[in-house]
C-alpha atoms as a PDB file:
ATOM      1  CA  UNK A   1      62.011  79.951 129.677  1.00  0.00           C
ATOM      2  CA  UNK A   2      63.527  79.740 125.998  1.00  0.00           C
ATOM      3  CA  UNK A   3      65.863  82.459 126.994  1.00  0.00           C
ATOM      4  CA  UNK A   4      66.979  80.092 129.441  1.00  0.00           C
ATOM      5  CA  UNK A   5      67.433  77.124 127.370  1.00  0.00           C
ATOM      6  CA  UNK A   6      69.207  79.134 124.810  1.00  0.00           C
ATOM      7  CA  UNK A   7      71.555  80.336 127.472  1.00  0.00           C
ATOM      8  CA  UNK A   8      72.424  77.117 129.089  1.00  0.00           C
ATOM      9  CA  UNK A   9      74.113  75.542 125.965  1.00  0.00           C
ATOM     10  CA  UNK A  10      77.028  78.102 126.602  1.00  0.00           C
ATOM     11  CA  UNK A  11      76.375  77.431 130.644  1.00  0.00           C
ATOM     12  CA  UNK A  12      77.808  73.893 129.874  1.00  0.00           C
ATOM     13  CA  UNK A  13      81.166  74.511 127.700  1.00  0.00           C
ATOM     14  CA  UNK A  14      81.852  77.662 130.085  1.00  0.00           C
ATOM     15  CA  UNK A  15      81.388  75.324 133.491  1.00  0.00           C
ATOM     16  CA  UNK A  16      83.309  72.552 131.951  1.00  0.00           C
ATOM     17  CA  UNK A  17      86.655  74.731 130.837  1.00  0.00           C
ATOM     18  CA  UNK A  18      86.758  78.176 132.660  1.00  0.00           C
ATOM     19  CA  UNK A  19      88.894  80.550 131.604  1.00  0.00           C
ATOM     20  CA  UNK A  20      91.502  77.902 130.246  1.00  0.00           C
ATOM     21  CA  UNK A  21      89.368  77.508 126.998  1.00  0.00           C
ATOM     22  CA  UNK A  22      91.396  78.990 123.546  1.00  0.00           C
ATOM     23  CA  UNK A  23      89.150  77.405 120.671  1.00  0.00           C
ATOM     24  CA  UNK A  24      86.183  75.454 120.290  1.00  0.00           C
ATOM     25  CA  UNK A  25      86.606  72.217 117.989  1.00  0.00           C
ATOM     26  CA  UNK A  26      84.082  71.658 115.350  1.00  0.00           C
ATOM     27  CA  UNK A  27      83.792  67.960 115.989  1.00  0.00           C
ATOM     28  CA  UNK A  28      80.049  65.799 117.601  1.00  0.00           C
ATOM     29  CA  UNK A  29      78.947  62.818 117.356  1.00  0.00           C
ATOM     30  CA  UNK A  30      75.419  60.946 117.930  1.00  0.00           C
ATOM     31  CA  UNK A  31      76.742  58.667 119.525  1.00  0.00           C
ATOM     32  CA  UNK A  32      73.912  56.716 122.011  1.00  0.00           C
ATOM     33  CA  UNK A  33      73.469  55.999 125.519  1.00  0.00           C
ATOM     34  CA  UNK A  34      71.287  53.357 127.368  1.00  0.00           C
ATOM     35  CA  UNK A  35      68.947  55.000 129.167  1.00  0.00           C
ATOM     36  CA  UNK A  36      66.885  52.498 132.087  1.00  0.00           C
ATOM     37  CA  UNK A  37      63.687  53.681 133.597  1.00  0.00           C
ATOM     38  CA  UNK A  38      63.892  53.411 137.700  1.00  0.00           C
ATOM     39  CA  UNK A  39      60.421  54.410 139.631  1.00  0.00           C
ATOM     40  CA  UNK A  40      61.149  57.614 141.626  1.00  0.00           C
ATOM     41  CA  UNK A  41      60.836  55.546 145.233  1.00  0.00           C
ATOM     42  CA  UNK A  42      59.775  57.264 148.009  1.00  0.00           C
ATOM     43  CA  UNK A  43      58.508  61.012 146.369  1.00  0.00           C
ATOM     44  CA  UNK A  44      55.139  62.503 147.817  1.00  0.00           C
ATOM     45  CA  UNK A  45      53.346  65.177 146.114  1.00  0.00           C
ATOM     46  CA  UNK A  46      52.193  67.893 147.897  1.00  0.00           C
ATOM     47  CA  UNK A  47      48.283  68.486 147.415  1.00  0.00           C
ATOM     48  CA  UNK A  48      48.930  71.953 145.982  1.00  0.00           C
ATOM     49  CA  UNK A  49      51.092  70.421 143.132  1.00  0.00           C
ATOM     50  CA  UNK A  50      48.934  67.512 142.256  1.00  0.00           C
ATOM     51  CA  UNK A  51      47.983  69.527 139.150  1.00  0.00           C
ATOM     52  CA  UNK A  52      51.610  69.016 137.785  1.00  0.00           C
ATOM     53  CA  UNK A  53      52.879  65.089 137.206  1.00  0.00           C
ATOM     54  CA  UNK A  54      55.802  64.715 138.879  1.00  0.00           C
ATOM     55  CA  UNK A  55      58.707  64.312 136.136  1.00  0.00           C
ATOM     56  CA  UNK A  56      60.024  60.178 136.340  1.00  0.00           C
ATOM     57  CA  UNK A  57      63.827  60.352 136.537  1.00  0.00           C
ATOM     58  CA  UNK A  58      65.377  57.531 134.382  1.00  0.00           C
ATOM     59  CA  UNK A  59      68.674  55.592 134.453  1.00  0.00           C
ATOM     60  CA  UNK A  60      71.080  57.322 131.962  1.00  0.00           C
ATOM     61  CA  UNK A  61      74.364  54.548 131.752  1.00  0.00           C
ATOM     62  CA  UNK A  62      77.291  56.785 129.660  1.00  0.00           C
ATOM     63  CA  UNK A  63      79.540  54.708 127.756  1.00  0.00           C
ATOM     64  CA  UNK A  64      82.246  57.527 129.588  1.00  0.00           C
ATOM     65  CA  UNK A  65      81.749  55.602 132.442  1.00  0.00           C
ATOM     66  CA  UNK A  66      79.005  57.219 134.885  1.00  0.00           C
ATOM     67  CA  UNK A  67      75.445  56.575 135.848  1.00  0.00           C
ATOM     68  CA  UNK A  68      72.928  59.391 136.188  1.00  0.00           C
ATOM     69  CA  UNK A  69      69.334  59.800 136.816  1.00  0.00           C
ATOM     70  CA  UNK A  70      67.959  62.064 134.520  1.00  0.00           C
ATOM     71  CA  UNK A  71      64.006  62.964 133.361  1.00  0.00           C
ATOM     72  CA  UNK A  72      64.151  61.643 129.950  1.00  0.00           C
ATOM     73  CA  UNK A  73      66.642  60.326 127.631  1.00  0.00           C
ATOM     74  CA  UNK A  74      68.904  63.063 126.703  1.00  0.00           C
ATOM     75  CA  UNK A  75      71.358  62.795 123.115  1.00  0.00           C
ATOM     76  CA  UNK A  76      74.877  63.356 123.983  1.00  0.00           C
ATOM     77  CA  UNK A  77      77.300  65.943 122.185  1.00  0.00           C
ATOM     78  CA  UNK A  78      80.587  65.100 121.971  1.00  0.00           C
ATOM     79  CA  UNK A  79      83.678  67.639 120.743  1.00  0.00           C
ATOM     80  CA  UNK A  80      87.296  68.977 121.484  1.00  0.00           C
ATOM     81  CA  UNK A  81      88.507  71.859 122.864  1.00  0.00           C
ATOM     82  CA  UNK A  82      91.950  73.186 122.270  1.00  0.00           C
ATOM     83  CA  UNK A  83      94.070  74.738 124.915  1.00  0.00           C
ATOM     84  CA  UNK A  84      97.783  76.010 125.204  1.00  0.00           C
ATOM     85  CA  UNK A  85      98.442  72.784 127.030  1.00  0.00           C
ATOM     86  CA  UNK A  86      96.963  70.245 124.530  1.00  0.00           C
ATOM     87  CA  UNK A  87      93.299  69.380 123.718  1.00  0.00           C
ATOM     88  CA  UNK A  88      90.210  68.377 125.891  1.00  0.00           C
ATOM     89  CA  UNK A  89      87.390  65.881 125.282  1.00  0.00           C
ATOM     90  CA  UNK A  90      84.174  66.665 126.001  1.00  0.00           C
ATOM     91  CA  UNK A  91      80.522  65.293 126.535  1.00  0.00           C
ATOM     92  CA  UNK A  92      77.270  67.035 127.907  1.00  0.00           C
ATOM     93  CA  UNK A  93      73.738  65.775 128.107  1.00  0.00           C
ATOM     94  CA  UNK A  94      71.220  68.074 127.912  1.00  0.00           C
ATOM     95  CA  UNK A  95      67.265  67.893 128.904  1.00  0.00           C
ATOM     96  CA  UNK A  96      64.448  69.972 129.640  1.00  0.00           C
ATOM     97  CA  UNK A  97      61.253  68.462 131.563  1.00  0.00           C
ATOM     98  CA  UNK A  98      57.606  69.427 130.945  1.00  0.00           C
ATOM     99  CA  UNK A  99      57.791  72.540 133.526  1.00  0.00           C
ATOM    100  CA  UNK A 100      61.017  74.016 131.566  1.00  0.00           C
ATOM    101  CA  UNK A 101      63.546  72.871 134.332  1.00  0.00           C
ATOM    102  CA  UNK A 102      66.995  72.269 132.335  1.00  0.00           C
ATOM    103  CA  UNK A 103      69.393  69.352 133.746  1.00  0.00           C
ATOM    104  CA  UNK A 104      72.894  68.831 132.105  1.00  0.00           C
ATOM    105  CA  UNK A 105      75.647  66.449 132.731  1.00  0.00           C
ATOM    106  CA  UNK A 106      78.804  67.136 131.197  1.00  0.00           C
ATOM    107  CA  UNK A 107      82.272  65.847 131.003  1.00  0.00           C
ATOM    108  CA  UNK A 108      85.537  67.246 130.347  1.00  0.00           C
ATOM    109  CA  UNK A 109      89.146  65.245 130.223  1.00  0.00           C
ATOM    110  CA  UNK A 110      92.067  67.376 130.367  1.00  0.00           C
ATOM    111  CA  UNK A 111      95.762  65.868 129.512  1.00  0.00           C
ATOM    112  CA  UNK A 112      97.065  64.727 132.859  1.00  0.00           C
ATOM    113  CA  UNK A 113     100.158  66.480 133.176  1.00  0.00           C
ATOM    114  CA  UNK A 114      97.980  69.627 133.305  1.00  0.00           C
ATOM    115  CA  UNK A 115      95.679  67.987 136.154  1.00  0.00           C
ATOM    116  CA  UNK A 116      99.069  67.115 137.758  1.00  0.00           C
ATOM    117  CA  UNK A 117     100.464  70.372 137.699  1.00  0.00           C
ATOM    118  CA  UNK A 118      97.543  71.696 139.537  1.00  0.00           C
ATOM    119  CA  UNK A 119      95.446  71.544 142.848  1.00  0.00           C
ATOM    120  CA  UNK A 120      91.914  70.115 142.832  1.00  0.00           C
ATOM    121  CA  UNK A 121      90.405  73.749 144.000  1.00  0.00           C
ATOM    122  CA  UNK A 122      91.920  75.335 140.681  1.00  0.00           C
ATOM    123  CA  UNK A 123      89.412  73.102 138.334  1.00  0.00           C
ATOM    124  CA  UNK A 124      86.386  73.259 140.857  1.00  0.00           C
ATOM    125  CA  UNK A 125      86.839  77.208 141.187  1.00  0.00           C
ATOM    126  CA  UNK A 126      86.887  77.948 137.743  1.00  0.00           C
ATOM    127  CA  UNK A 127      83.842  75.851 136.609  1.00  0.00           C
ATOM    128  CA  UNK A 128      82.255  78.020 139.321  1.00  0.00           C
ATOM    129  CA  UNK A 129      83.971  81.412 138.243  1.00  0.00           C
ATOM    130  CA  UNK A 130      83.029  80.968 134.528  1.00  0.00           C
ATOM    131  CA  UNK A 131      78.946  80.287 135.578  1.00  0.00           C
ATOM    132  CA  UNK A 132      78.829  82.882 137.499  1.00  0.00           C
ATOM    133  CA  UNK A 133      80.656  85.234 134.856  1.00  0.00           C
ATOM    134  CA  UNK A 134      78.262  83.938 131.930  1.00  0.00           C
ATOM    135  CA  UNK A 135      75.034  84.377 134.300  1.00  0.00           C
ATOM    136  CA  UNK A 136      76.344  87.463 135.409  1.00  0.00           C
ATOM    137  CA  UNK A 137      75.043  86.474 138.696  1.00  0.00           C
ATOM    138  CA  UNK A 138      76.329  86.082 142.170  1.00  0.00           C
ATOM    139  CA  UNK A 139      77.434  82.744 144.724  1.00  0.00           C
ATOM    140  CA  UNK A 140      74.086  82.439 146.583  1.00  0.00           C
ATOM    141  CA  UNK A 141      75.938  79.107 148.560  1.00  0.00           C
ATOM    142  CA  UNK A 142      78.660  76.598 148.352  1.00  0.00           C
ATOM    143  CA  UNK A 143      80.474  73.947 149.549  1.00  0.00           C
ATOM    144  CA  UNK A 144      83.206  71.613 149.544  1.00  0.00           C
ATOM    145  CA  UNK A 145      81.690  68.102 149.041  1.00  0.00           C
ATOM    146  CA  UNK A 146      83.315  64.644 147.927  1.00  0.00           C
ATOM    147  CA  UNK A 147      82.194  61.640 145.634  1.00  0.00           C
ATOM    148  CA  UNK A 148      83.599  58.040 145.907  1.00  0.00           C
ATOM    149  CA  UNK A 149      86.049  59.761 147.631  1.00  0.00           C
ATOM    150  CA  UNK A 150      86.782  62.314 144.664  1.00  0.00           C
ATOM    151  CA  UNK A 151      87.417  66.057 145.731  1.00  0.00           C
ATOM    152  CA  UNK A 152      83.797  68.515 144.316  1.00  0.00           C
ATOM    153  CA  UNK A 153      82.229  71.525 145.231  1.00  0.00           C
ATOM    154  CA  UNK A 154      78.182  72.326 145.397  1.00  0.00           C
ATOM    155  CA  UNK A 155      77.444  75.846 144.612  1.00  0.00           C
ATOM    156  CA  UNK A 156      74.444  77.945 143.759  1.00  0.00           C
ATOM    157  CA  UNK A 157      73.907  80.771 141.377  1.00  0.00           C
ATOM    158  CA  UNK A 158      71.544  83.595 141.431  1.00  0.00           C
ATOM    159  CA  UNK A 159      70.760  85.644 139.018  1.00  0.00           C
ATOM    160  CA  UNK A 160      68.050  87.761 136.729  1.00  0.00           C
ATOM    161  CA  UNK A 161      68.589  84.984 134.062  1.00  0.00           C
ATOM    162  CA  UNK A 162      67.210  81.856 136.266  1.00  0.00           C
ATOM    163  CA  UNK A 163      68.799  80.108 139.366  1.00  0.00           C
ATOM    164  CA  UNK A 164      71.402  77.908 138.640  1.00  0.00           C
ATOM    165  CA  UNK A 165      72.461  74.476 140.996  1.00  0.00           C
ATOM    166  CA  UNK A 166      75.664  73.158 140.350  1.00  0.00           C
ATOM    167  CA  UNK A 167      77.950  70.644 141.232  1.00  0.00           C
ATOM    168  CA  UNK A 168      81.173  69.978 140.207  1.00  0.00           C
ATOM    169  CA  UNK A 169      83.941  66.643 140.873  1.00  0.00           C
ATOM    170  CA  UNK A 170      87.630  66.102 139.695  1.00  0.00           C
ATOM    171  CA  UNK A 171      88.076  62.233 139.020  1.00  0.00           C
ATOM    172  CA  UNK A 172      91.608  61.578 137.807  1.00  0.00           C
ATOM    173  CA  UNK A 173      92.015  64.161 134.860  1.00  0.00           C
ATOM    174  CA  UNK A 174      88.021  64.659 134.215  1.00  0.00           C
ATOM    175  CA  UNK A 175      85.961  67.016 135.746  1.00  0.00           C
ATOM    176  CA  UNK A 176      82.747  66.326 135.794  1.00  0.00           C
ATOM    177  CA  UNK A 177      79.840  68.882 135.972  1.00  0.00           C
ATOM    178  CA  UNK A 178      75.928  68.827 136.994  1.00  0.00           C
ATOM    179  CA  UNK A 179      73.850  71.757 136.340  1.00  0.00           C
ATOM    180  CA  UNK A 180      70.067  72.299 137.412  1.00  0.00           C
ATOM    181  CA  UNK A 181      68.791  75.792 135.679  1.00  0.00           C
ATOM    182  CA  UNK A 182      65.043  77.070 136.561  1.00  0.00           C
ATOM    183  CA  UNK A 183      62.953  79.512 137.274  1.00  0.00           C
ATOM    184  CA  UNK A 184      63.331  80.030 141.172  1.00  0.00           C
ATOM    185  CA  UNK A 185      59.419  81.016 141.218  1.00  0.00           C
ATOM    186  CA  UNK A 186      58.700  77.863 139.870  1.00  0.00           C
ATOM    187  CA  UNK A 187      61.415  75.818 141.338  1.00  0.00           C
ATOM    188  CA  UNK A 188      63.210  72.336 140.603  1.00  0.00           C
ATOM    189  CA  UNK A 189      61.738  69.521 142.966  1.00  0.00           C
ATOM    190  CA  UNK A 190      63.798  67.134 141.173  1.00  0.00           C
ATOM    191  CA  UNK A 191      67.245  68.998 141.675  1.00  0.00           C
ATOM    192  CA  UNK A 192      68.104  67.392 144.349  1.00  0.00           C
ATOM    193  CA  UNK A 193      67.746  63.818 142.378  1.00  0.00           C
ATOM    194  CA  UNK A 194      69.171  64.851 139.954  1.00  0.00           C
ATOM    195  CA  UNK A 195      72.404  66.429 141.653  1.00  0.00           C
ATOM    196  CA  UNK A 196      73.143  63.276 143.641  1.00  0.00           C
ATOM    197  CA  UNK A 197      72.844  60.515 141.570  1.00  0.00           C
ATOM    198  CA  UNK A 198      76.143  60.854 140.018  1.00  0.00           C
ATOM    199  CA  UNK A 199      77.508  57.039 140.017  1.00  0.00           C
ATOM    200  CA  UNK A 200      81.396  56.605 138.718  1.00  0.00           C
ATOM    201  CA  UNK A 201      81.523  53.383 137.112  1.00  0.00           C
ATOM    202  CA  UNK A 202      85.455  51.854 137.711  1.00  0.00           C
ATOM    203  CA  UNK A 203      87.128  55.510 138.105  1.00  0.00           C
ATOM    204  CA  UNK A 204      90.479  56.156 137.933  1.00  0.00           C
ATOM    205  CA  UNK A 205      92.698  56.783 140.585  1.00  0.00           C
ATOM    206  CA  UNK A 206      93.374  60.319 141.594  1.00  0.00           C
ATOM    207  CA  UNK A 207      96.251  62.542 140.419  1.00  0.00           C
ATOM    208  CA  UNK A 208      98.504  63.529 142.976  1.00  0.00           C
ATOM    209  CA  UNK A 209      99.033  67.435 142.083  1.00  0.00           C
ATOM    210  CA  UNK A 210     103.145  67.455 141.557  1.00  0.00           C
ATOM    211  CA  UNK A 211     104.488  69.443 144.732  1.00  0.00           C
ATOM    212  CA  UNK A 212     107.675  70.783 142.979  1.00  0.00           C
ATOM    213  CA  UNK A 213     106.493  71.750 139.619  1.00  0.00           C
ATOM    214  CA  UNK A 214     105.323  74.929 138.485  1.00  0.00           C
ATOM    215  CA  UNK A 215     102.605  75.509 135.822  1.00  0.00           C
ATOM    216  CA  UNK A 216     104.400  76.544 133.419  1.00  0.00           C
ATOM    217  CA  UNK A 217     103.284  74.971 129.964  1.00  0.00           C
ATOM    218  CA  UNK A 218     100.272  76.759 129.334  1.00  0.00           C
ATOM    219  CA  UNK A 219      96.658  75.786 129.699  1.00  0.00           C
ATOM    220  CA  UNK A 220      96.332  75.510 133.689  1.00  0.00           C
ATOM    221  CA  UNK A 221      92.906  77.069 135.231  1.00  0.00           C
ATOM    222  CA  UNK A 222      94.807  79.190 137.614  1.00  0.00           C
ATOM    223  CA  UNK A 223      97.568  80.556 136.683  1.00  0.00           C
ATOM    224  CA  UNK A 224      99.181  80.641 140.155  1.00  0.00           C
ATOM    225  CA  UNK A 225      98.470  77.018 140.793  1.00  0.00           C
ATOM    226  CA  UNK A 226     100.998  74.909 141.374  1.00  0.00           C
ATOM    227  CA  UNK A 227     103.983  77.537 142.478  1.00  0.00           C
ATOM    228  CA  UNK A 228     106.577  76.725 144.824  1.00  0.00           C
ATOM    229  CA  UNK A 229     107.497  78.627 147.809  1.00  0.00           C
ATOM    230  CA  UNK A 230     110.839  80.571 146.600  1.00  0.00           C
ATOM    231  CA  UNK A 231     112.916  79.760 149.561  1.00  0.00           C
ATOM    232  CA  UNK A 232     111.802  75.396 148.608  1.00  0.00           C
ATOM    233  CA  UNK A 233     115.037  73.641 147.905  1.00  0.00           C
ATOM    234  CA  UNK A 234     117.619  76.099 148.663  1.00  0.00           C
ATOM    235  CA  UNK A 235     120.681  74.956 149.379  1.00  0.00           C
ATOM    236  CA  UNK A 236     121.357  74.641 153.660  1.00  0.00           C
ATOM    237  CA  UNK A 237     123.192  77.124 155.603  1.00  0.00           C
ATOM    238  CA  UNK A 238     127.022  76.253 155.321  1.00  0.00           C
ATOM    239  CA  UNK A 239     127.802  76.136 158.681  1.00  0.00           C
ATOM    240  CA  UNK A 240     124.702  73.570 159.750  1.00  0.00           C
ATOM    241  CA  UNK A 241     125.856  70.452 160.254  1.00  0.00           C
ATOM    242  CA  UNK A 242     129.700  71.016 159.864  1.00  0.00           C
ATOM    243  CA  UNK A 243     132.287  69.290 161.337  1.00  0.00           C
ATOM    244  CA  UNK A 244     136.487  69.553 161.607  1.00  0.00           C
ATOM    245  CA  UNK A 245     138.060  66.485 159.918  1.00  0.00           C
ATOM    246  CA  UNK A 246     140.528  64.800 161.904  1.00  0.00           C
ATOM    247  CA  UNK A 247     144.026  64.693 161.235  1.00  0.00           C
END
């Protein structure tokens, strides 16, 4: 699965950002995470796949603010990415376990004006519209799903590259994603884990998407996001509400 592995590092920037990416900063850091085994309670093993140790899923606690289980103790990369409407931070943590099976977590905090200017659906879509662009594959299910009370979408994509599970969350102005890439013969018994073990640690509180504003600095996922009606705010019929002053 090495063409796999060498695929999903572009998987996670093209998730995170969508089409509202312009450059890619140059700028990573080693920065560490504390990582705190937890038994995997409650798994059974089949008897046909006693031959193959089930992977251990570990505590991963992100100084971002998020815990994760994840099979081993990935290194985080940290960068920038530049778009029309100012810059975005991101994070991703990467891992492979012994059967190939690629987990990421990764991060991504846009400026909140642009968050603000924008509905939920317009973030989630796009992390979804740029996997399945860079696959080249095709929406095998989704979902509308919530965390904590944060807005996310669950998806699935097929292709001849691998099968990709995905799930994505808007909390405040960061989106966060979770990917699961694998063979589909071989499967991912640990996706599901993986997927929801997503724990926000003291999140912000969610930005209300401005109902007047339009998008138009630059730098929005959807470029449609955000627009008015064009009869909002016009000025009332003259005649409604009208009365002769007295003499």
């Amino acid at each position: 699965m090495s063409s796999l592995s060498r695929l999903f590092a572009a998987l996670v920037t093209v998730s995170l950002l969508g089409a509202a990416c312009a450059t890619q900063g140059s700028s990573t850091t080693g920065a560490s995470s504390t990582v705190e085994e937890v038994p995997n309670e409650g798994s059974t093993t089949p008897p046909a796949e006693e031959a193959r140790p089930a992977t251990q899923l570990q505590k991963l606690s992100a100084p971002e603010g998020f815990n994760v289980m994840f099979p081993g103790e990935p290194q985080p990369q940290r960068g920038e990415v530049a778009i029309p409407g100012g810059k975005v931070n991101t994070a991703a943590w990467t891992i492979s376990d012994p059967s190939g099976v690629l987990y990421s977590i990764s991060t991504a905090d846009y400026p909140e004006k642009i968050v603000a200017a924008n509905p939920s659906a317009a973030f989630l879509n796009e992390g979804k519209t740029g996997l399945v662009n860079q696959l080249k594959g095709t929406i095998k299910a989704e979902e509308d799903i919530t965390l904590q009370g944060y807005p996310g979408k669950s998806f699935t994509v097929s292709s001849d590259n691998g099968e990709v599970r995905a799930r994505n969350f808007l909390v405040g102005p960061r989106l966060y994603t979770l990917l699961v890439l694998f063979n589909p013969s071989i499967g991912a018994p640990q996706a599901d884990a993986f997927l929801t073990s997503l724990e926000l640690v003291n999140p912000p509180p969610a930005i209300t998407p401005a109902t007047s504003a339009t998008a138009t600095d630059g730098g929005t996922p959807a470029t449609d996001a955000g627009t008015p009606a064009t009869d909002a705010g016009t000025t009332p019929p003259t005649d409604a509400g009208t009365a002769t002053p007295r003499k």
